[in-house]
Protein backbone atom coordinates (compact mmCIF):
# COMPACT_ATOMS: atom_id res chain seq x y z
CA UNK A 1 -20.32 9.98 6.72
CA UNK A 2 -21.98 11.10 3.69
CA UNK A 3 -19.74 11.88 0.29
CA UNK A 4 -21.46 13.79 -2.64
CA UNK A 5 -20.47 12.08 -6.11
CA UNK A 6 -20.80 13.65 -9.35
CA UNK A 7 -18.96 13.52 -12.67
CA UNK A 8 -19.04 17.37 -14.04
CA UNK A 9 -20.67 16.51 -17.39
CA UNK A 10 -24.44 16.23 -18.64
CA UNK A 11 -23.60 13.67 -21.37
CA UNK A 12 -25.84 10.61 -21.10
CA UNK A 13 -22.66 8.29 -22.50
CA UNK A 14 -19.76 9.97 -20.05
CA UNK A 15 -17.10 7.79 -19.68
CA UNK A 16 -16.44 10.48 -16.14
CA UNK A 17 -20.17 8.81 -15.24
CA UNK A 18 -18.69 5.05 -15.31
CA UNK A 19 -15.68 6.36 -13.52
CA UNK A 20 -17.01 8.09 -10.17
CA UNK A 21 -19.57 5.48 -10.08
CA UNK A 22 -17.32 2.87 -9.60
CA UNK A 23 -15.10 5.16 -7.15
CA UNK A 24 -18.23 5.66 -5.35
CA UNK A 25 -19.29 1.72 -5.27
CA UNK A 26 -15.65 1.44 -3.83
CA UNK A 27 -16.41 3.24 -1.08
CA UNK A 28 -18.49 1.26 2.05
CA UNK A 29 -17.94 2.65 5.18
CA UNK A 30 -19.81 5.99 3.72
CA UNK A 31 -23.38 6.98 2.20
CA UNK A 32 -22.56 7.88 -1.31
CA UNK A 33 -25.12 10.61 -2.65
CA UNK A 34 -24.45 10.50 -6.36
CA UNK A 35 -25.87 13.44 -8.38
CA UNK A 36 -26.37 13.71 -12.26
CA UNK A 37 -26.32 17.08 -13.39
CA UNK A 38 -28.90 16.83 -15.92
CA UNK A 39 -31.21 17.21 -12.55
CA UNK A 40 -29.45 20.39 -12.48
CA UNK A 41 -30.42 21.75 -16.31
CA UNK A 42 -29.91 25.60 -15.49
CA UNK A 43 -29.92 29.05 -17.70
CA UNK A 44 -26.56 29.93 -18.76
CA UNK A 45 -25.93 32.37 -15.90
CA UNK A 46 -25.45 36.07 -16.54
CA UNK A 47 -25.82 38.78 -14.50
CA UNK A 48 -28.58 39.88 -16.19
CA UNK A 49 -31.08 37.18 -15.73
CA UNK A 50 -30.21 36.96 -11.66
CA UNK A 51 -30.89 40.33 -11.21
CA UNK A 52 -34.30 39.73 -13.06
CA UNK A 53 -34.92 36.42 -11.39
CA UNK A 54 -32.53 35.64 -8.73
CA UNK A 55 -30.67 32.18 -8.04
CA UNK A 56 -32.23 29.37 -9.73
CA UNK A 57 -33.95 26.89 -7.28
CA UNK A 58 -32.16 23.92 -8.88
CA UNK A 59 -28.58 25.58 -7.82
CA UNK A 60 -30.00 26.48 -4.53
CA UNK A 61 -30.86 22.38 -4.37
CA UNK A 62 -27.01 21.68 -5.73
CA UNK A 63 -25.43 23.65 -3.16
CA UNK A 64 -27.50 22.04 -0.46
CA UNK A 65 -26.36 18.78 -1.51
CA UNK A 66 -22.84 19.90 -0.47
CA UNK A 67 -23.83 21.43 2.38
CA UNK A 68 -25.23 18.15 3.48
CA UNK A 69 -21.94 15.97 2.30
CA UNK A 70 -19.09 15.93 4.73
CA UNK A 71 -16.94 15.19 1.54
CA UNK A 72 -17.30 15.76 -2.87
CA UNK A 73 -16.27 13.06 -5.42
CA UNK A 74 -15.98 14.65 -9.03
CA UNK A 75 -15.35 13.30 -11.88
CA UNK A 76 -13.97 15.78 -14.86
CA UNK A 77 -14.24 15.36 -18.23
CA UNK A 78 -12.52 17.73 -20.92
CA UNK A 79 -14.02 19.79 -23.55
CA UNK A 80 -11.39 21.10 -25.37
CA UNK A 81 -8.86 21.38 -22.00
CA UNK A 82 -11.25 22.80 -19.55
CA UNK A 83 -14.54 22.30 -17.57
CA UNK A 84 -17.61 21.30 -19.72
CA UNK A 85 -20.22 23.96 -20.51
CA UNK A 86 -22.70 22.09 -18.17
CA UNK A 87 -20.61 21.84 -14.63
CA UNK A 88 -18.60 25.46 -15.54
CA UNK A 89 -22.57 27.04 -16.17
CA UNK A 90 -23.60 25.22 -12.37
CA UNK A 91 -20.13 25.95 -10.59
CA UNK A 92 -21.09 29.68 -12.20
CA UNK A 93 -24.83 29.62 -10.19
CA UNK A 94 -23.53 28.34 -7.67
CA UNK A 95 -20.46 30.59 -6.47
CA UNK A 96 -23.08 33.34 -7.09
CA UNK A 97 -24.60 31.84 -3.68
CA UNK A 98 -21.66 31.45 -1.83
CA UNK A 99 -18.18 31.56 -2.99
CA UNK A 100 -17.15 28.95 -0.57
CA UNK A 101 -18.63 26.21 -2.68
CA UNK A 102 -17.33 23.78 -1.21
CA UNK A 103 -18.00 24.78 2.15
CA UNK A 104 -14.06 23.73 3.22
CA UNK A 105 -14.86 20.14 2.67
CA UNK A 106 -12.53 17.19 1.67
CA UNK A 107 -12.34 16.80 -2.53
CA UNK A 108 -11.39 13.92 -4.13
CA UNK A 109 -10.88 14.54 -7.85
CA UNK A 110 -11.02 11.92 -10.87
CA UNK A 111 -10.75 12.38 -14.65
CA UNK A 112 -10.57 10.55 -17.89
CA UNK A 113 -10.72 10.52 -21.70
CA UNK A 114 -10.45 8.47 -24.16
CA UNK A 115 -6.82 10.10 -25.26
CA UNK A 116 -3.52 9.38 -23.20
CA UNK A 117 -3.72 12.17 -21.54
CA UNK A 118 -6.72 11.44 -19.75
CA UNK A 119 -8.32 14.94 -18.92
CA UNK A 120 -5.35 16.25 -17.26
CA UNK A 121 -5.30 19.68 -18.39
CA UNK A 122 -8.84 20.37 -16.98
CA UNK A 123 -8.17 17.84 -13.83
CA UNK A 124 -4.48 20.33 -13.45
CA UNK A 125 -7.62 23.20 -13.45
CA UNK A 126 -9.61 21.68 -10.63
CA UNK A 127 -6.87 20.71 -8.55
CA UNK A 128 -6.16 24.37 -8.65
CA UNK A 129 -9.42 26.28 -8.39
CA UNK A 130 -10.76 23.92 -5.43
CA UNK A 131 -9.12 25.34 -2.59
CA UNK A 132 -9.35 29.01 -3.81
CA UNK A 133 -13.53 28.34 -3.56
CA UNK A 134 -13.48 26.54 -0.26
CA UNK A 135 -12.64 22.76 -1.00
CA UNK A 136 -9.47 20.70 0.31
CA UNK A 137 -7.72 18.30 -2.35
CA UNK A 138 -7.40 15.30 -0.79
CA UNK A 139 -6.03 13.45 -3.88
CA UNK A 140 -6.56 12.94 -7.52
CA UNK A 141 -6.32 11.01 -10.71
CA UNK A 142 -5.96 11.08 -14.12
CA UNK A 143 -7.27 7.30 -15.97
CA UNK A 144 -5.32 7.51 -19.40
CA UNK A 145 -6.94 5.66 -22.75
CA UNK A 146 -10.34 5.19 -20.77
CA UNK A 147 -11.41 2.55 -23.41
CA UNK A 148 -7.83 0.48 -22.64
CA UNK A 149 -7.73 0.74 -18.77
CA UNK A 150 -12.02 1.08 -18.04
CA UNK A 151 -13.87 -2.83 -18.64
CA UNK A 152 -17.25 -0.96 -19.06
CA UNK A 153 -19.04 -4.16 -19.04
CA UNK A 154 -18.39 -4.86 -15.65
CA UNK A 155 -17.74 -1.44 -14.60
CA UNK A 156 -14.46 -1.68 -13.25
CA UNK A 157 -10.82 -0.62 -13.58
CA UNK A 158 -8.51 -3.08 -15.57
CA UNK A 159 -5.18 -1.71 -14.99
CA UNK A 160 -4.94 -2.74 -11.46
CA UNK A 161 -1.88 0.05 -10.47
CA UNK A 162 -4.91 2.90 -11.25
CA UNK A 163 -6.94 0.94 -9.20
CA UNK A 164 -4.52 0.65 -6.24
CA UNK A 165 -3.90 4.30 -6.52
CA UNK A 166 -7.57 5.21 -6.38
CA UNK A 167 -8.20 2.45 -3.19
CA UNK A 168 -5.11 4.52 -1.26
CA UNK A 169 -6.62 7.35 -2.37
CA UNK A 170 -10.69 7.10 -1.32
CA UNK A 171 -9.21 4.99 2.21
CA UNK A 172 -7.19 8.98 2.79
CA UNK A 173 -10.54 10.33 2.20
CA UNK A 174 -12.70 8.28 4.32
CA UNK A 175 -9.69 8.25 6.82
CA UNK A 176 -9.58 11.99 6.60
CA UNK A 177 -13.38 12.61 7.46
CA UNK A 178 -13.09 9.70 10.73
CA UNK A 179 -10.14 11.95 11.80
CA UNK A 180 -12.14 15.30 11.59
């Protein structure tokens, strides 16, 4: 079983970063391929420049990363309630490829900010778009007051009912792709 892991920011500092990374070290019975997307620095798509140039080779190489996943782990942050510029610009490349993005594949999605409401107005976005571009929500989460439930020093959870939540939910998703 392989699982593709991302959080859907470029920010060096992402607090999404600390949180799919420990999802994904949670996670044993699977090969966790976890992507940054600065790997993935792209043109901001328009029409324009693919009819010039066609599909850039880097979103070529993201989609084949699903492709090759039998599962996607994402990690949203929030830039002023929706998708930041980065993963929105990529998710734009990409469904230019294929609009099954995610290739009808289990998703797992995560979210957090330093506020109380913990990215859920762009996590409430995900939860809907996935399916309509080929991806099955399997679960998701929203980690309130990142700073007050995230010990960043040793990269874990503190508030142990997000953490039970988030084991139930990743044991669903590896139980989901042993059952397909």
């Amino acid at each position: 079983m392989k699982i593709l892991s991302f959080a859907a920011t470029n920010s060096s500092k992402s607090i999404n970063k600390q949180l799919v990374q420990y999802a994904s070290g949670k996670i044993d019975s699977a090969n966790v391929d976890y992507v940054d997307l600065n790997e993935f620095d792209l043109p901001i798509y328009n029409i324009d420049l693919e009819e010039k140039f066609g599909i850039p080779n880097l979103a070529h190489a993201f989609q084949e990363r699903i492709q090759q996943a039998d599962a996607v782990l994402i990690s949203f942050a929030e830039h002023n309630g929706s998708y930041t510029a980065a993963f929105k610009n990529l998710f734009d490349w990409l469904s230019r490829i294929d609009r099954n993005v995610y290739g009808n594949k289990p998703v797992l999605l995560l979210a957090t900010s330093p506020g109380e409401s913990g990215a859920s107005i762009v996590l409430k976005q995900a939860i809907d778009a996935v399916p309509y571009f080929g991806g099955q929500v399997v679960g998701s989460l929203s980690v309130p007051s990142f700073y007050e439930n995230f010990d960043s020093e040793n990269k874990q959870l503190k508030d142990e009912s997000l953490d039970l939540i988030l084991d139930g939910m990743l044991n669903q998703l590896v139980d989901n792709l042993k059952n397909s």
